[in-house]
Every structure is written in C-alpha cells, then in structure tokens.
Protein backbone atom coordinates (compact mmCIF):
# COMPACT_ATOMS: atom_id res chain seq x y z
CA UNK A 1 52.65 85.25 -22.65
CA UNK A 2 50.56 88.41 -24.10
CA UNK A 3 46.98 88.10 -23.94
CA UNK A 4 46.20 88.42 -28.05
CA UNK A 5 43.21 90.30 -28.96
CA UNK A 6 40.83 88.27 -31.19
CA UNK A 7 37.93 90.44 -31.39
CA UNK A 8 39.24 92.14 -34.07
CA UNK A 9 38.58 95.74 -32.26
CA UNK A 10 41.60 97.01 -34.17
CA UNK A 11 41.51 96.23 -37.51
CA UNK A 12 41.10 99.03 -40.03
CA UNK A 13 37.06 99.14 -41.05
CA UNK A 14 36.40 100.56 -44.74
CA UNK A 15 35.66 104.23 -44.37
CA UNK A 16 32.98 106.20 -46.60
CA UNK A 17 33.98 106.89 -50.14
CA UNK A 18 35.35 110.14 -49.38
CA UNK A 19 36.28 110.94 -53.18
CA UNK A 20 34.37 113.80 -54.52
CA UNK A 21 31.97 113.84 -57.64
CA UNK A 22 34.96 115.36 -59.33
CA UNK A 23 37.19 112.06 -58.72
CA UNK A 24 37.96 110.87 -62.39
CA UNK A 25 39.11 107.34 -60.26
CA UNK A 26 35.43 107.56 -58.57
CA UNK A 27 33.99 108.48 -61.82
CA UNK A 28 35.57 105.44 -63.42
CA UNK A 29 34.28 103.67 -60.90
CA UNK A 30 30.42 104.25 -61.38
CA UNK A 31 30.93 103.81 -65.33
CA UNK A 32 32.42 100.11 -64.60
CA UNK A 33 29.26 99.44 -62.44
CA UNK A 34 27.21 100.96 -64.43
CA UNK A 35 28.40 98.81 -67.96
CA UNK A 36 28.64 95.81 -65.53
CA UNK A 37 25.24 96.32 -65.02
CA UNK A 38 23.82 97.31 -68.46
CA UNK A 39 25.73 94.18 -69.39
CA UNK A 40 23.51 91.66 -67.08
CA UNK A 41 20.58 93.65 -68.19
CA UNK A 42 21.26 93.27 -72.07
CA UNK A 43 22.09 89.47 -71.16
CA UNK A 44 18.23 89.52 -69.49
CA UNK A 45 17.01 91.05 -72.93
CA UNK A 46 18.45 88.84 -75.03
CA UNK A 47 17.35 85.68 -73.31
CA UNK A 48 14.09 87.20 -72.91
CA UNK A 49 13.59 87.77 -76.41
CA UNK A 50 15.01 84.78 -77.69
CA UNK A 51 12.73 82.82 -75.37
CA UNK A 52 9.98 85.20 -76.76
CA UNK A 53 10.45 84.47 -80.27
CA UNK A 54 11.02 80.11 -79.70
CA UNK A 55 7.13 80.94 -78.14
CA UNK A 56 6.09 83.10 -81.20
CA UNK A 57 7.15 80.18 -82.91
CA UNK A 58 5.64 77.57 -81.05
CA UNK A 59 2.35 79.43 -81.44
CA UNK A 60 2.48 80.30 -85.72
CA UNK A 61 2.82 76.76 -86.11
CA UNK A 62 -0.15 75.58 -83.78
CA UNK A 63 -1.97 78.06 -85.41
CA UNK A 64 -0.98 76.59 -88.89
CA UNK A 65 -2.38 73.23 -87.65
CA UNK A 66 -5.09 74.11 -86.45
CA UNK A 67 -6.36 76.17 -89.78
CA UNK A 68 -5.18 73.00 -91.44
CA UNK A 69 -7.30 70.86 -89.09
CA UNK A 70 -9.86 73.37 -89.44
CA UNK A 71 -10.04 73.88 -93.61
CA UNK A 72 -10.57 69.80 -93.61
CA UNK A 73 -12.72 69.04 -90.78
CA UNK A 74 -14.74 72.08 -92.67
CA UNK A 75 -14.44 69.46 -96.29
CA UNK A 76 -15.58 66.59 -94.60
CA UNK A 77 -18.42 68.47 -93.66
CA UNK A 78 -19.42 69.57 -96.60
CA UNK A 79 -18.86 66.51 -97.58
CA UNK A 80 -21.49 65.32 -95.10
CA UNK A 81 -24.14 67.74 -96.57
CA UNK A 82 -23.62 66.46 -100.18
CA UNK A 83 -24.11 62.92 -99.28
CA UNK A 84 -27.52 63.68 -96.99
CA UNK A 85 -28.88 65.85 -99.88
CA UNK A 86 -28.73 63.44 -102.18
CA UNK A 87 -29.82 60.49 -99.73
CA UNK A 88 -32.47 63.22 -98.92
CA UNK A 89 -33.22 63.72 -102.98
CA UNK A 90 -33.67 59.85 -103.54
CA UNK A 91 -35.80 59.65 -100.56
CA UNK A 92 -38.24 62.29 -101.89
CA UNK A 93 -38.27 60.75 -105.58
CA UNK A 94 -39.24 57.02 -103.89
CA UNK A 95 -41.94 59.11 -102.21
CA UNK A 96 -42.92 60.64 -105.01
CA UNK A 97 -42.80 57.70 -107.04
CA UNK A 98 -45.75 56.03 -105.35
C-alpha cells in the first residue's frame, strides 16, 4: 500500500496575475469589479437617501404640529389676557365706584 500524501504539498497554488496592463481579458476584469462595486455603492446611496428623505419627512410634519400646537396655545393665551383685562377693568370700576 502507497503512503498517500495528504498535506496537500503538491497541489497547484494560484500564481500572481501575470497578465499585463495591456490584457483586454485583465482589463475586463477590473471593469466587472469595478461596476460590481459601483453597483453596491449606488445600492448604499439609494437606501441612504431614501432613509434620508422618510426622516425629512418625519421631521416637516413634527414641525407642522408643533406650529399648529404653537399658533393655538399662542390663542388661548391671548385669550387669557382678554379675560384678566376685563376682570381687571370691572375690578377698577367697583373701586372706583365707592
């Protein structure tokens, strides 16, 4: 029986790219990756942005509510000084009355 080798000390390892800058395969190559990778990038972008604009969103109409909370919380005040003047008005004319 032959002792087998099974440390793999003879396979065939992947040599350096030894295509030249000229290569149109190795050119090809580098394009792919470089799409492939554009491609994940414009994926990043549009998520990005999309999560970007549900937030822009999110924010115009908290602002909204909050002039809208604002503009009557600012009536009822007003409201306030109207009723205290003239509360403020009778209690001068009693005053004055005596």
């Amino acid at each position: 029986m032959l002792d087998e080798d099974k440390t793999y000390e003879n396979e065939v390892k992947p040599t350096l790219d030894d295509r030249g800058s000229l290569d149109l395969t190795k050119q090809i190559d580098e394009l792919n990756k470089k799409v492939k990778n554009l491609d994940g990038l414009e994926k990043i972008h549009r998520e990005t942005n999309g999560d970007l604009r549900i937030h822009i969103l999110k924010l115009d109409k908290e602002i909204y509510q909050l002039k809208k909370d604002m503009a009557f919380q600012k009536e009822n005040h007003q409201m306030d000084i109207i009723q205290k003047d003239n509360e403020i008005g009778r209690l001068i004319k009693k005053i004055t009355e005596k």
